[in-house]
Protein backbone atom coordinates (compact mmCIF):
# COMPACT_ATOMS: atom_id res chain seq x y z
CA UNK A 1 105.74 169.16 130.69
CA UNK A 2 106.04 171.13 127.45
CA UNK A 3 104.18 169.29 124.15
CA UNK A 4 107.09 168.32 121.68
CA UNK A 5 106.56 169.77 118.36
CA UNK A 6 106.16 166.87 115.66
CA UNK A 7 108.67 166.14 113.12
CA UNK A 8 107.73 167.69 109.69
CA UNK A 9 106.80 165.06 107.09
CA UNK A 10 109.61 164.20 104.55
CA UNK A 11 109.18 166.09 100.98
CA UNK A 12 108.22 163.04 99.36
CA UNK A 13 105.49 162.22 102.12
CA UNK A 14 104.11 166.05 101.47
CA UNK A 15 104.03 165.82 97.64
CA UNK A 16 101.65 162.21 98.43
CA UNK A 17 99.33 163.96 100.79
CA UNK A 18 98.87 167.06 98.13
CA UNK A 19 98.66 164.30 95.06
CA UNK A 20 95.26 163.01 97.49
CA UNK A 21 94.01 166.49 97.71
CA UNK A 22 94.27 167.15 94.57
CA UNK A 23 92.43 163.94 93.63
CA UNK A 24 89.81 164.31 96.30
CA UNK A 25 89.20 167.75 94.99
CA UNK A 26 88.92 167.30 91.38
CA UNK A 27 86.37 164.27 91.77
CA UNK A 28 83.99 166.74 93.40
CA UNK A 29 82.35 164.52 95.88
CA UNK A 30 83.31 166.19 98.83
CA UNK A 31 80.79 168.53 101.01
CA UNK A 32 81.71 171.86 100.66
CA UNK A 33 83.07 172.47 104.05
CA UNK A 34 85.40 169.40 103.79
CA UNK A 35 86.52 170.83 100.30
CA UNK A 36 87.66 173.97 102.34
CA UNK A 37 89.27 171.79 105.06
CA UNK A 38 91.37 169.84 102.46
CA UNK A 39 91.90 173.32 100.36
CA UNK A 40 93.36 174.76 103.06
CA UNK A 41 95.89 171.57 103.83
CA UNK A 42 96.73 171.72 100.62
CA UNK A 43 97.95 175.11 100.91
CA UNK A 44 99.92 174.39 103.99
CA UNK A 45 101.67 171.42 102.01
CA UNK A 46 102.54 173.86 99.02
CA UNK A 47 104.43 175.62 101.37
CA UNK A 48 106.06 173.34 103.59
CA UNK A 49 107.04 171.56 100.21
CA UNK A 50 108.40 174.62 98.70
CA UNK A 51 109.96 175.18 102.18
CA UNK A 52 111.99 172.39 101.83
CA UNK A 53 112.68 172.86 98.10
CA UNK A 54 114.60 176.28 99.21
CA UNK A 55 116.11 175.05 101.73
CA UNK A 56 117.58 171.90 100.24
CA UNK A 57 118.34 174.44 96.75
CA UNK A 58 120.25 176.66 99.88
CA UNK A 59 122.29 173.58 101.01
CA UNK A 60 123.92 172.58 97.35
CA UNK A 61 125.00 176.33 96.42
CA UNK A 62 126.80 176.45 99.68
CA UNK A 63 128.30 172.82 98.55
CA UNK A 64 129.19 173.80 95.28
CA UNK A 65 130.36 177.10 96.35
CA UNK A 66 134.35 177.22 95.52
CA UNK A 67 134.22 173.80 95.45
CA UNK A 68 134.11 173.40 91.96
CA UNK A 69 136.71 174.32 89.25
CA UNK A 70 136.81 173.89 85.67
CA UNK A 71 138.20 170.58 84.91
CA UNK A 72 141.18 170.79 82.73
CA UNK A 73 142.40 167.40 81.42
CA UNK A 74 146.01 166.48 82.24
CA UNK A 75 148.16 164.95 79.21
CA UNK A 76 146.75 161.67 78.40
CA UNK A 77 143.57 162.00 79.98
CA UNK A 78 141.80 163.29 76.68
């Protein structure tokens, strides 16, 4: 039976986990090898997160592509 890939986290549960890395770093308690561990996640979030920033920036230009025209008031509407 083939493993199922799991289902990326949401944006706003990557920006969270990155938030705690960040925090965990800058406190500077953490062994140096764990400091790497969490470094390196917090890569991996950057760019899942900016992942999903493109790709959601890629689904409102096709949206607003010739869909929008400048609005011209009709008489009355002013």
């Amino acid at each position: 039976m083939a493993a199922r890939k799991a289902p990326a986290p949401s944006f706003d549960q990557t920006m969270q986990d990155l938030e705690q890395i960040v925090q965990q770093l800058e406190q500077g308690d953490l062994p140096l090898e764990e400091a790497i561990k969490q470094f390196e996640r917090g890569i991996a979030l950057v760019h899942s997160g900016q992942q999903a920033l493109a790709q959601a920036e890629q689904k409102v230009q096709i949206l607003l592509d010739g869909q929008l025209a400048p609005f011209t008031p009709q008489a009355g509407e002013e």
